[in-house]
Protein backbone atom coordinates (compact mmCIF):
# COMPACT_ATOMS: atom_id res chain seq x y z
CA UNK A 1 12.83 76.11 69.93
CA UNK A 2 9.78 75.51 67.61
CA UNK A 3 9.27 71.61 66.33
CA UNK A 4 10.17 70.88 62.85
CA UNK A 5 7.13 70.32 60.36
CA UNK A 6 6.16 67.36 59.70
CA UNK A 7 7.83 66.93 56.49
CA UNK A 8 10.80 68.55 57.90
CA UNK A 9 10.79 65.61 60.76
CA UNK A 10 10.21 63.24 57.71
CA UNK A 11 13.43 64.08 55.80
CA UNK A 12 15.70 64.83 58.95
CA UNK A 13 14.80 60.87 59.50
CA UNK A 14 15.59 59.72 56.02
CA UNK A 15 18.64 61.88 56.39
CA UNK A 16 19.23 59.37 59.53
CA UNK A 17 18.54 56.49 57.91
CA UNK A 18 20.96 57.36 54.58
CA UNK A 19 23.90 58.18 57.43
CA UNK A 20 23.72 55.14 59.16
CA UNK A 21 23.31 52.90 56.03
CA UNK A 22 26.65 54.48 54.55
CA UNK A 23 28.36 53.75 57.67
CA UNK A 24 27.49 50.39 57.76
CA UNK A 25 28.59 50.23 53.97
CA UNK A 26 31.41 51.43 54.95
CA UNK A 27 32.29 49.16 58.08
CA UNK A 28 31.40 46.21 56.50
CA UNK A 29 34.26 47.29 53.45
CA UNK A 30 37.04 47.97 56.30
CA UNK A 31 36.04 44.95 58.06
CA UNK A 32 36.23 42.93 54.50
CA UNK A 33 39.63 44.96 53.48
CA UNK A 34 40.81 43.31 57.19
CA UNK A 35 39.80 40.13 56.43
CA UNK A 36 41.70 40.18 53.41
CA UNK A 37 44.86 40.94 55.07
CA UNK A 38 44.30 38.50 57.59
CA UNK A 39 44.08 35.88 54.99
CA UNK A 40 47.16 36.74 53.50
CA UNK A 41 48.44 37.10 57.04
CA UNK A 42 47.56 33.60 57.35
CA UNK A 43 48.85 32.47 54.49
CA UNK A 44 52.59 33.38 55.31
CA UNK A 45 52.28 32.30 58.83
CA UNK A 46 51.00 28.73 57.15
CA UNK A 47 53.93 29.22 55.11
CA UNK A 48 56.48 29.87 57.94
CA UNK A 49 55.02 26.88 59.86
CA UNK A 50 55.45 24.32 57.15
CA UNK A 51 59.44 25.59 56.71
CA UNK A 52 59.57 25.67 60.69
CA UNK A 53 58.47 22.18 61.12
CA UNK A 54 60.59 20.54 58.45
CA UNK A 55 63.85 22.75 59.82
CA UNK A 56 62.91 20.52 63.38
CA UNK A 57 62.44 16.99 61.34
CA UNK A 58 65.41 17.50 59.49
CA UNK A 59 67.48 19.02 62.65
CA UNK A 60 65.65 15.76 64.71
CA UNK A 61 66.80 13.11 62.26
CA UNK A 62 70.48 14.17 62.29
CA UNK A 63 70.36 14.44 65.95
CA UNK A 64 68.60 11.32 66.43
CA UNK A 65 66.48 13.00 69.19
CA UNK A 66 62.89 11.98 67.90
CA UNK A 67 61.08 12.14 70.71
CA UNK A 68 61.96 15.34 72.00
CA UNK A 69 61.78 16.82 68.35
CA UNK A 70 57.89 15.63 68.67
CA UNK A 71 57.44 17.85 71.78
CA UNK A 72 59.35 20.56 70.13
CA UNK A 73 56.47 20.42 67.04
CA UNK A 74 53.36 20.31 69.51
CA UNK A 75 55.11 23.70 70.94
CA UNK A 76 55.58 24.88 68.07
CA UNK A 77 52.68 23.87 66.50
CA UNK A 78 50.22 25.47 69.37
CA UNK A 79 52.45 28.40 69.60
CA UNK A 80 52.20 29.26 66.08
CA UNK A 81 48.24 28.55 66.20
CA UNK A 82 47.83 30.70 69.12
CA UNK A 83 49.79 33.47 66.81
CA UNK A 84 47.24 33.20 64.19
CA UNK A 85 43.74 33.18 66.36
CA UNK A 86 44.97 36.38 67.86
CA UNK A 87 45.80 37.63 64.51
CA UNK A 88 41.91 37.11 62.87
CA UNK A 89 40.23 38.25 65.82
CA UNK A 90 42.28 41.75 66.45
CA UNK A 91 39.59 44.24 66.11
CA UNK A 92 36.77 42.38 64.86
CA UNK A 93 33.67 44.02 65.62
CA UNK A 94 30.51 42.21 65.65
CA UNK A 95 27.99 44.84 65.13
CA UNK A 96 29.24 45.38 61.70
CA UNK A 97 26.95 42.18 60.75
CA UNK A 98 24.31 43.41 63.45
CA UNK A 99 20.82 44.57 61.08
CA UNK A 100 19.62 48.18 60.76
CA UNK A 101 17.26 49.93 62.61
CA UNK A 102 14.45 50.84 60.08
CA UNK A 103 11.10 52.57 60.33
CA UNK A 104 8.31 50.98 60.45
CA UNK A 105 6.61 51.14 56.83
CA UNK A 106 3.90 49.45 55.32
CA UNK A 107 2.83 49.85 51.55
CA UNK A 108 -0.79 51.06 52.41
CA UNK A 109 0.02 53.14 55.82
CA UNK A 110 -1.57 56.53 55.20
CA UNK A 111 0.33 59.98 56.01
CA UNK A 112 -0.65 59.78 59.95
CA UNK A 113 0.61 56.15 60.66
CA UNK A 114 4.22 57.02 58.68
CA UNK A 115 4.38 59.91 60.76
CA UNK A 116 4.11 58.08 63.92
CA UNK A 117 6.16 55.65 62.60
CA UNK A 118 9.06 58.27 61.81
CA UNK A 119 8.48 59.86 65.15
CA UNK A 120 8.94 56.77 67.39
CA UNK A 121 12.14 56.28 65.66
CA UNK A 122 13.71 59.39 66.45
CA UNK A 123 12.91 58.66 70.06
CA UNK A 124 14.58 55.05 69.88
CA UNK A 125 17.38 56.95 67.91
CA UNK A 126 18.04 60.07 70.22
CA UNK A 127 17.12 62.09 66.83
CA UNK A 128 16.58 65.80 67.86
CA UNK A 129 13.43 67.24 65.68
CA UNK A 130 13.35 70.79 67.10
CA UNK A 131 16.55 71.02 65.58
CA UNK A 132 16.84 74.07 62.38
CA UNK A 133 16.59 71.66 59.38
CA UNK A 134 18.88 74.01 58.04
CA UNK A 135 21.26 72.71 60.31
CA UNK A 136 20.56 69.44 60.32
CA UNK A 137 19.72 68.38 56.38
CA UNK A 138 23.12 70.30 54.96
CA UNK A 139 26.54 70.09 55.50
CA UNK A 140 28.71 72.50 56.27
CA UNK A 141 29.96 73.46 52.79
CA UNK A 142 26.75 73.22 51.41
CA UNK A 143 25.13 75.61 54.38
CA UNK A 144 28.28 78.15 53.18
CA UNK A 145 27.25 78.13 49.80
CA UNK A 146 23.44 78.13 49.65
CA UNK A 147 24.05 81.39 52.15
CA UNK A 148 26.24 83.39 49.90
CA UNK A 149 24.18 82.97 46.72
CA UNK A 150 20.78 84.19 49.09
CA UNK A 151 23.41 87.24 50.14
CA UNK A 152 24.37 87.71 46.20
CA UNK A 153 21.09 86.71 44.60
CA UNK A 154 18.09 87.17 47.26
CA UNK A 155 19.01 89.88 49.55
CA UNK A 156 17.92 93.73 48.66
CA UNK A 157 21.24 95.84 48.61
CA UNK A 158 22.33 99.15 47.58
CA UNK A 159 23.86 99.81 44.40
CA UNK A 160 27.43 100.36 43.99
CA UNK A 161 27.33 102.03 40.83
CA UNK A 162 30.93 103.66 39.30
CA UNK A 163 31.04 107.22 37.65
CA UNK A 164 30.90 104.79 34.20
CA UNK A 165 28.01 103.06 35.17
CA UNK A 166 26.01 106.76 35.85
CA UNK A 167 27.54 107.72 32.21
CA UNK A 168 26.28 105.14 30.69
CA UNK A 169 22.65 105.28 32.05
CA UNK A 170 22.58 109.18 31.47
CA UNK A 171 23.30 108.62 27.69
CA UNK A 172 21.11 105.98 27.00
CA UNK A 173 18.58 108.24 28.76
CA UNK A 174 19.24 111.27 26.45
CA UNK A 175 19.03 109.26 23.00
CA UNK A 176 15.35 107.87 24.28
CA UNK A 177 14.09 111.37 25.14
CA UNK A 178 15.81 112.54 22.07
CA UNK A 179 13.84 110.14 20.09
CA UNK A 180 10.75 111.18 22.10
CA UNK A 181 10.00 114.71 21.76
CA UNK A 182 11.53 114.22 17.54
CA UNK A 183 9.59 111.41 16.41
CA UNK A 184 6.20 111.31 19.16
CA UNK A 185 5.28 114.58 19.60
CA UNK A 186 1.22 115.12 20.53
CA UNK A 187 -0.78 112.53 19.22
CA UNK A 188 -1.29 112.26 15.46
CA UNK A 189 1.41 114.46 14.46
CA UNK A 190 4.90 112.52 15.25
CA UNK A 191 6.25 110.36 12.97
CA UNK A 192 6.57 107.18 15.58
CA UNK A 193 2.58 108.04 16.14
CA UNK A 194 1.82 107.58 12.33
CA UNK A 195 3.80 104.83 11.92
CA UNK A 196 1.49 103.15 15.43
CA UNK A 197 -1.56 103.86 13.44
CA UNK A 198 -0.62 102.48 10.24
CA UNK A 199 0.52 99.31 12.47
CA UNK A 200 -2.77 99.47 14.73
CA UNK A 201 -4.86 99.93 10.86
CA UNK A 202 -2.73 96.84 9.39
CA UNK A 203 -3.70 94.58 12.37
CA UNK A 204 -7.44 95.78 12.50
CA UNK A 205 -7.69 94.44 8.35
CA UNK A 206 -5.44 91.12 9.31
CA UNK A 207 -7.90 90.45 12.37
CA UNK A 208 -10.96 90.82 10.21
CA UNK A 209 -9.74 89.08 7.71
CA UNK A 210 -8.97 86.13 10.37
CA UNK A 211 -12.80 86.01 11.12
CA UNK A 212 -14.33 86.28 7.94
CA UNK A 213 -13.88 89.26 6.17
CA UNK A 214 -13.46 89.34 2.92
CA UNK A 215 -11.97 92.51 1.84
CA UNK A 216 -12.77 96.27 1.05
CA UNK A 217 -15.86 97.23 -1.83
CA UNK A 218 -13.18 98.49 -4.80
CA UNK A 219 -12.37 102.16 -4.47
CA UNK A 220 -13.63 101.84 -0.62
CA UNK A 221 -11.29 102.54 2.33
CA UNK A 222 -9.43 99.39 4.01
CA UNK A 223 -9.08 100.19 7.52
CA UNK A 224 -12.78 101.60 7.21
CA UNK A 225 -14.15 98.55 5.58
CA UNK A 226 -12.75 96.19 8.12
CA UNK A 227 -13.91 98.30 11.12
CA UNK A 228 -17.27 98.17 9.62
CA UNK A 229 -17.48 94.13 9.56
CA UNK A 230 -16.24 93.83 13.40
CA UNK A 231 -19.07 96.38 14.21
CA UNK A 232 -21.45 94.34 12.67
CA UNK A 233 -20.18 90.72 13.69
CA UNK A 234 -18.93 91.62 17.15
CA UNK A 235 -22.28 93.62 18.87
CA UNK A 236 -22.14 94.56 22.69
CA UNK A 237 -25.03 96.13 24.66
CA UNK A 238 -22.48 98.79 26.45
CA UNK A 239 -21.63 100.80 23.05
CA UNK A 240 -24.31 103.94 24.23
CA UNK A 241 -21.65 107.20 22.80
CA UNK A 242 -24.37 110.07 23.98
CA UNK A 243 -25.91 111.58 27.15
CA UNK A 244 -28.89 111.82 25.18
CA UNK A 245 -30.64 110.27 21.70
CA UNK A 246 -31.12 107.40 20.49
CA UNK A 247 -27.80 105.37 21.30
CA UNK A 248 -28.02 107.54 24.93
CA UNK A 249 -27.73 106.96 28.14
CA UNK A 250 -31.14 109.16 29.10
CA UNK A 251 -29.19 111.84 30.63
CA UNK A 252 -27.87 109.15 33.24
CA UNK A 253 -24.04 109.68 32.05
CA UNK A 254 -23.35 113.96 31.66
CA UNK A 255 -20.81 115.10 28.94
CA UNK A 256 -20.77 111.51 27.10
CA UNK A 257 -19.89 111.90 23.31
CA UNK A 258 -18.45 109.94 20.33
CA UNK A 259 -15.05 111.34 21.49
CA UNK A 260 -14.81 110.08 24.79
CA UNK A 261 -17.71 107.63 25.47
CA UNK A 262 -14.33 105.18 25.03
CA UNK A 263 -12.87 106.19 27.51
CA UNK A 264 -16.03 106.37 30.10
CA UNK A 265 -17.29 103.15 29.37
CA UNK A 266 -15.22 100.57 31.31
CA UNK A 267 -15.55 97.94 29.33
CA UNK A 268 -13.63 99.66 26.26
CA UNK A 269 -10.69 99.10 28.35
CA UNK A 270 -8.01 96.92 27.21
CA UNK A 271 -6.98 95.45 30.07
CA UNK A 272 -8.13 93.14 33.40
CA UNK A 273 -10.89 95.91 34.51
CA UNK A 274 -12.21 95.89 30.91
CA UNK A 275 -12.59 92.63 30.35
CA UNK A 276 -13.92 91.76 33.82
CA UNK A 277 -16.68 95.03 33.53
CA UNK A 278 -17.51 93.93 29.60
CA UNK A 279 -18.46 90.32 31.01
CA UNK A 280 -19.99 91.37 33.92
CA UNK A 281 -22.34 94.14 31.01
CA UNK A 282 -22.86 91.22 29.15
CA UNK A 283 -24.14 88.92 31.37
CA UNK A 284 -26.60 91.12 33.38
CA UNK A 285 -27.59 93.45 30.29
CA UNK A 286 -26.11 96.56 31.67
CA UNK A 287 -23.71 99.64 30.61
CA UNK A 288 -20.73 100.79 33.36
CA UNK A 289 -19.24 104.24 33.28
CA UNK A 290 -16.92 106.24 34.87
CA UNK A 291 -17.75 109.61 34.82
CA UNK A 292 -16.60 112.84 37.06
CA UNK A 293 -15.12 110.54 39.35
CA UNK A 294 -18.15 108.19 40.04
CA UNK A 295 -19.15 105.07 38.66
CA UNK A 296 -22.62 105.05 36.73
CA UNK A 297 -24.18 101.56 36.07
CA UNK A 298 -27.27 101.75 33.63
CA UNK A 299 -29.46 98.94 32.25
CA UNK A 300 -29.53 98.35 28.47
CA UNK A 301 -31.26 96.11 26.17
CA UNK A 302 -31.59 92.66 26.48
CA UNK A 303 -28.36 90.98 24.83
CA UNK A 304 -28.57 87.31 24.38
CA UNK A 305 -24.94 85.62 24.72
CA UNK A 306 -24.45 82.18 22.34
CA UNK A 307 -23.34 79.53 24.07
CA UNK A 308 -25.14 76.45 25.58
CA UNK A 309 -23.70 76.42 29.49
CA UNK A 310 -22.15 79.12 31.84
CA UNK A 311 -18.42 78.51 30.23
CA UNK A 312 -19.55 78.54 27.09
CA UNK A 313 -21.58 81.83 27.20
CA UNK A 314 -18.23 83.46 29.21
CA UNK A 315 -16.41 82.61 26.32
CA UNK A 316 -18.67 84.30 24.08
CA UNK A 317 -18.30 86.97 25.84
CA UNK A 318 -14.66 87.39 25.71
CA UNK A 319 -14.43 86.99 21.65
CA UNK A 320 -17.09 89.56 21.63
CA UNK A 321 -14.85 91.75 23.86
CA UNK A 322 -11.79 90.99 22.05
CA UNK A 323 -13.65 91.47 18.97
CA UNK A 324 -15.02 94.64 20.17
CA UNK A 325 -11.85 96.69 20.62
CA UNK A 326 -10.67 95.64 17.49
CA UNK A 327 -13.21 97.49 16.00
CA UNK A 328 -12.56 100.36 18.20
CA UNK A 329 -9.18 100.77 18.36
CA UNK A 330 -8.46 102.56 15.02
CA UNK A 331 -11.62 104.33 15.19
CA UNK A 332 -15.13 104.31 14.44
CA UNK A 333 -16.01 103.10 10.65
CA UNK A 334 -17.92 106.65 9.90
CA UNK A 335 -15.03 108.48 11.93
CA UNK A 336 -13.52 111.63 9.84
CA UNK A 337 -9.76 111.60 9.82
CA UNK A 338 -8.21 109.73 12.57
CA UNK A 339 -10.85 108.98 15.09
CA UNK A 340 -10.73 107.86 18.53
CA UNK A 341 -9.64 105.17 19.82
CA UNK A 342 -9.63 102.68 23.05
CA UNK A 343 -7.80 103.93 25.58
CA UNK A 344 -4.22 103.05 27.17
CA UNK A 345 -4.86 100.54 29.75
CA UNK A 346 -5.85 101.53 33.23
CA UNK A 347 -6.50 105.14 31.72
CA UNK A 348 -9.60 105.38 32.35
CA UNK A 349 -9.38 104.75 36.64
CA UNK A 350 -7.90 108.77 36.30
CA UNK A 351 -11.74 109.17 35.48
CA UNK A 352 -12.15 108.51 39.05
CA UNK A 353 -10.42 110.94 40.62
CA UNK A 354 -12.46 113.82 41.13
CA UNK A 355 -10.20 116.40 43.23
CA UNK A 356 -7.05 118.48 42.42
CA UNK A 357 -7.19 122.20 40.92
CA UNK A 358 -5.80 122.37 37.76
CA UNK A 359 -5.28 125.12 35.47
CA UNK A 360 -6.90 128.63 35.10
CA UNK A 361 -10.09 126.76 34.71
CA UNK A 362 -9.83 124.74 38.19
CA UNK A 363 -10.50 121.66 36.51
CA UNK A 364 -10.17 117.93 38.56
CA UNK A 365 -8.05 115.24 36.76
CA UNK A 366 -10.82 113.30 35.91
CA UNK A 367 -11.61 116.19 33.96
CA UNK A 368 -8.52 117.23 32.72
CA UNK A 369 -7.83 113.16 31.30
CA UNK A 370 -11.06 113.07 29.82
CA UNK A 371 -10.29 116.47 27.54
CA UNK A 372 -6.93 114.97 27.10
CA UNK A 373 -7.83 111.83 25.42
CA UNK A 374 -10.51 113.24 23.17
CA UNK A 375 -7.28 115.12 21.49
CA UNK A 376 -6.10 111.49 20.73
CA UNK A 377 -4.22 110.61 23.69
CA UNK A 378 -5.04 107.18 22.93
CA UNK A 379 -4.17 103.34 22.74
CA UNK A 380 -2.57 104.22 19.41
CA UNK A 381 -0.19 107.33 20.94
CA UNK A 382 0.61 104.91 23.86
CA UNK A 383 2.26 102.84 20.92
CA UNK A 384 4.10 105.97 19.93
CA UNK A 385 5.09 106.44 23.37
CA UNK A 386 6.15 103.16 24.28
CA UNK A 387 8.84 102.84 21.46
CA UNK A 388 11.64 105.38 23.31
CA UNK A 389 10.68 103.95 26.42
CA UNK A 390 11.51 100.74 24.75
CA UNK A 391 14.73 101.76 23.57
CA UNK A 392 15.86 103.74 26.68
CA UNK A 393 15.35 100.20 28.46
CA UNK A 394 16.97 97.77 26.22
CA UNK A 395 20.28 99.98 25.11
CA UNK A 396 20.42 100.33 29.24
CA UNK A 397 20.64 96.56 29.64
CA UNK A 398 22.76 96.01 26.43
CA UNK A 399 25.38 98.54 27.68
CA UNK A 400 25.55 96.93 31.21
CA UNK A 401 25.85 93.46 29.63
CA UNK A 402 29.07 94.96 27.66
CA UNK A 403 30.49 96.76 30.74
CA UNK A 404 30.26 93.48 32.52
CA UNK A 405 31.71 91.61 29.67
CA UNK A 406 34.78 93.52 28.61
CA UNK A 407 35.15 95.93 31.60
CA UNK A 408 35.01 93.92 34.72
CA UNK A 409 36.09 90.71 32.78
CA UNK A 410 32.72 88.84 33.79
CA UNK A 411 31.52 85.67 32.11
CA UNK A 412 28.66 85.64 29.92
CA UNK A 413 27.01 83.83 32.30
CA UNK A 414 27.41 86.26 35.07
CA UNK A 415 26.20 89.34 32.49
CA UNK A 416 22.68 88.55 32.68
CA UNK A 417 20.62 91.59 32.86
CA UNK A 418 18.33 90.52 35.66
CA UNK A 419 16.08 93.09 37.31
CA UNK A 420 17.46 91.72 40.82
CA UNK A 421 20.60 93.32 40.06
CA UNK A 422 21.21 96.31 41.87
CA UNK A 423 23.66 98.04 39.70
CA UNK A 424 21.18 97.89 36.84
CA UNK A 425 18.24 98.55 38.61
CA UNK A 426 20.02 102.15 39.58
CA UNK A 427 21.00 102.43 36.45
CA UNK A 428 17.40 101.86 34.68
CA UNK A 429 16.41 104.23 37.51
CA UNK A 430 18.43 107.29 35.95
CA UNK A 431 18.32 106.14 32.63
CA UNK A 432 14.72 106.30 32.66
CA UNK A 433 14.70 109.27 34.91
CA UNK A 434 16.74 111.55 32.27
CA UNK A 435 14.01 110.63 29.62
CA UNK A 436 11.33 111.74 31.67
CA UNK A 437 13.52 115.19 32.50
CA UNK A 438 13.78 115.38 28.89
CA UNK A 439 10.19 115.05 27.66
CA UNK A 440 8.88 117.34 30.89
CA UNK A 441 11.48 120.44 30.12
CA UNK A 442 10.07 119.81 26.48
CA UNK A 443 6.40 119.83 26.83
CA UNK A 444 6.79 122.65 29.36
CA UNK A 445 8.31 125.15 26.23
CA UNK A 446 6.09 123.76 23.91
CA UNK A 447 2.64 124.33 25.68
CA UNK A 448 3.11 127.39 26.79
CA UNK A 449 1.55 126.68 30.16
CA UNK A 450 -1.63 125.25 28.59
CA UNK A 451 -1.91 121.75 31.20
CA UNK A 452 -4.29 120.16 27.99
CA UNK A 453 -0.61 120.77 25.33
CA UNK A 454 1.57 120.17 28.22
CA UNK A 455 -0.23 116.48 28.89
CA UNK A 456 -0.09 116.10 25.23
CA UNK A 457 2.91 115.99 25.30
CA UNK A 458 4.07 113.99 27.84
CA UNK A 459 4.72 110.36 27.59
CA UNK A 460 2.53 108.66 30.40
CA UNK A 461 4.37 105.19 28.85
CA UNK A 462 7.59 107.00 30.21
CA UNK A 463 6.52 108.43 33.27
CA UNK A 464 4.96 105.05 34.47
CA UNK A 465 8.05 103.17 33.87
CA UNK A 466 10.21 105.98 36.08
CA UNK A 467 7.54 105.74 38.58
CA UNK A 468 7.73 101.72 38.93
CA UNK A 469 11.63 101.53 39.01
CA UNK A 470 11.36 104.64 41.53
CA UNK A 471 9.35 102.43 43.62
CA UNK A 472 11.54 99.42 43.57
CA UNK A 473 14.99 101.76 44.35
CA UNK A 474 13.21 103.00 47.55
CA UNK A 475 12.02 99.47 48.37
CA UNK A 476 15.19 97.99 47.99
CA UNK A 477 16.87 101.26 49.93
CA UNK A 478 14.14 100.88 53.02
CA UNK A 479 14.77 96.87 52.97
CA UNK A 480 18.72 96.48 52.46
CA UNK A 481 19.93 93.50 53.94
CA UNK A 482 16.59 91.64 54.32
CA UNK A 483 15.51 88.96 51.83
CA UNK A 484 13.44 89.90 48.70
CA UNK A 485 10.58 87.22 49.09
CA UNK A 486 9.13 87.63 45.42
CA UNK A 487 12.62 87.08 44.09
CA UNK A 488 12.62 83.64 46.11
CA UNK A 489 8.85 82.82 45.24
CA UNK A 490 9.90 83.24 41.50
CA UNK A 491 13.24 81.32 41.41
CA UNK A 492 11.01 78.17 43.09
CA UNK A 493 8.12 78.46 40.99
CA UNK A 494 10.30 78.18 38.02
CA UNK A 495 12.74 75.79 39.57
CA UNK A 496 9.25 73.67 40.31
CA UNK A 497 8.20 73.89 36.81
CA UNK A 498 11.73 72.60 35.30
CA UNK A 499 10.83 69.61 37.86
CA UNK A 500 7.18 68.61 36.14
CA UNK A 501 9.01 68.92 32.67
């Protein structure tokens, strides 16, 4: 049997304490209650007596037998007062107004002397603390309860999903892969992928105008005109976009152009690895690429961070990341047409796989996603991309809701879409699933068998989302019946933060 914790011990004795206190409270109100009755007990034997002993004097006088009517009041008298002592003292108890046992606290005491303190009185108290606190700190009720919401919120199960409930998901599956290969298309041509660049343009201007700029030259472009003030305001030492020249690399990175140097430098990336590799540049005057599946680290000119301490100088260099990909992520000011972009995050760690066999050419996939995103594959067309995926997953969730609602008769509160919901999760699963069936059998036609169109024209936004809630189903399939300790760690955390507010 393993020994409760120490804070464990801690409330099992409170628990003790609580328990005996309310018993006493209650003792001392039965005991009181008693009394009462006694009183009033007391009161009609008084009574009696009084009637009794004027019966005798009256029955004495008209006798004339006064000194045997005196005897016959002492009797009477100590019989009656023997009546009433054994009437207050039936079932008095006097430990009810015996003190407490207590522990022995002190305001200063530190955590060491109130747990010896605790401990001895559990020993004076018979108080077992290898007992499950489980056990010991909930009732019976409340230990049914708390273990049928673990089993119905906690615990990973199967889903038990109905014909309907496959239905549903299928359809909602075939309007976002409907929407997909109609309105995304390859990058730059669907009409979801120019309405993502006009957005990605509008927020470039509104983010230049935020710090400082004041507007396009009349007859100038824009989108171009803003893109040129964050390239001149927002610097970094990692912007090389040749092998060779004058903004090279010295031959250190191979095949590095104005099309993909995005791409192979990691710091372009918007997300956690571009942000940490862009600070990590900008502090030690360096350039990191990914290139053929290997990471190439060169050393750059000397770029002098603002900012009078460490935090202040890491600051600087996040605005001039942020900053940074503004300007990048509708393309280059001098770009023709559309230009390229940043890239989707965690794109660019495909750079780093350097194996596979793929196409006629026998290319590797960090090959094949380089050519892929200098057709336009990028931040911009994951936009595009994201918007079925978008819809696929909300018209799943509202469609559950209103099968819960109206079909099983659920309350509102019980139609919560949450993710630990087996039913939905299955149901995101195929949902999801279709799309991706739908956008595959589509790019396959369309590219003829070229992997470059074919890639094109899948939606990675799509494919990633299948591949997570794939995960998850066989997760929750390997682990039915045990408890799903992120769900728990999240329901505390956020029950812990209602507590501070």
């Amino acid at each position: 049997m393993t020994k409760q914790t120490p804070q464990e011990s801690a409330v099992t004795v409170q628990k003790h304490l609580i328990e005996q206190s309310e018993e006493k409270v209650h003792g001392i109100k039965s005991a009181l209650t008693s009394i009462k009755q006694r009183q009033e007990n007391n009161l009609s034997l008084l009574d009696n007596m009084i009637t009794e002993i004027d019966s005798i004097i009256d029955s004495s006088q008209n006798e004339g037998r006064d000194h045997y009517s005196l005897l016959d009041i002492s009797q009477e008298l100590d019989d009656l007062s023997q009546s009433a002592k054994e009437l207050y003292y039936t079932d008095n108890d006097p430990r009810l107004l015996s003190s407490l046992d207590t522990i022995n606290f002190r305001k200063n005491m530190n955590w060491s002397e109130y747990q010896k303190s605790f401990e001895d009185y559990a020993g004076q108290n018979n108080i077992n603390l290898k007992s499950d606190p489980f056990e010991t700190l909930m009732s019976k009720n409340q230990r049914i309860e708390i273990k049928k919401r673990i089993d119905n919120e906690f615990i990973f199960r199967n889903a038990k999903c109905d014909r309907y409930d496959y239905l549903i998901a299928g359809t909602c599956g075939i309007i976002g892969g409907l929407i997909d290969i109609i309105f995304v298309g390859t990058p730059g041509e669907g009409m979801l992928t120019h309405f993502a660049d006009d957005k990605v343009n509008s927020a470039v201007q509104k983010f230049a105008g935020i710090v400082g700029w004041k507007g396009p030259n009349e007859g100038s472009d824009p989108t171009g005109s803003a893109i040129g003030y964050l390239e001149r305001n927002f610097k970094v030492n990692y912007d090389q976009s040749t092998t060779l020249g004058r903004n090279g690399t010295d031959g250190a990175v191979p095949n590095l152009s104005p099309s993909n140097h995005h791409v192979k430098s990691l710091a372009h990336s918007p997300d956690i690895i571009g942000l940490f590799f862009s600070i990590f540049n900008q502090f030690t005057d360096t350039s990191t690429f990914v290139s053929n599946g290997q990471l190439i680290t060169i050393d750059t000119e000397t770029n002098e961070l603002k900012g009078g301490n460490f935090v202040a100088k890491i600051f600087s260099a996040f605005v001039n990341w942020i900053g940074h990909l503004f300007s990048d992520v509708a393309g280059s000011s001098g770009a023709s047409g559309r230009g390229s972009g940043i890239p989707i995050p965690f794109y660019n760690v495909l750079l780093l796989m350097k194996l596979g066999e793929i196409g006629k050419h026998k290319q590797t996939i960090a090959t094949v996603a380089t050519k892929v995103f200098e057709e336009g594959y990028d931040f911009r067309h994951g936009i595009a991309m994201s918007i079925p995926v978008l819809i696929t997953e909300l018209l799943t969730r509202f469609m559950w809701v209103i099968k819960q609602r109206f079909y099983h008769n659920n309350s509102w509160k019980d139609c919560i879409p949450r993710s630990s919901n087996a039913e939905l999760r299955r149901m995101l699963l195929v949902s999801h699933g279709t799309l991706c069936v739908i956008d595959a059998g589509d790019a396959a036609l369309r590219s003829g068998g070229e992997v470059i169109q074919f890639l094109l024209r899948t939606n990675l936004v799509g494919w990633t989302r299948f591949g997570i809630l794939a995960l998850r189903e066989v997760s929750a399939w390997h682990n039915s019946g045990k408890l799903d300790i992120d769900l728990i760690n999240n329901y505390l955390d956020e029950e812990y933060r209602k507590m501070l507010h």
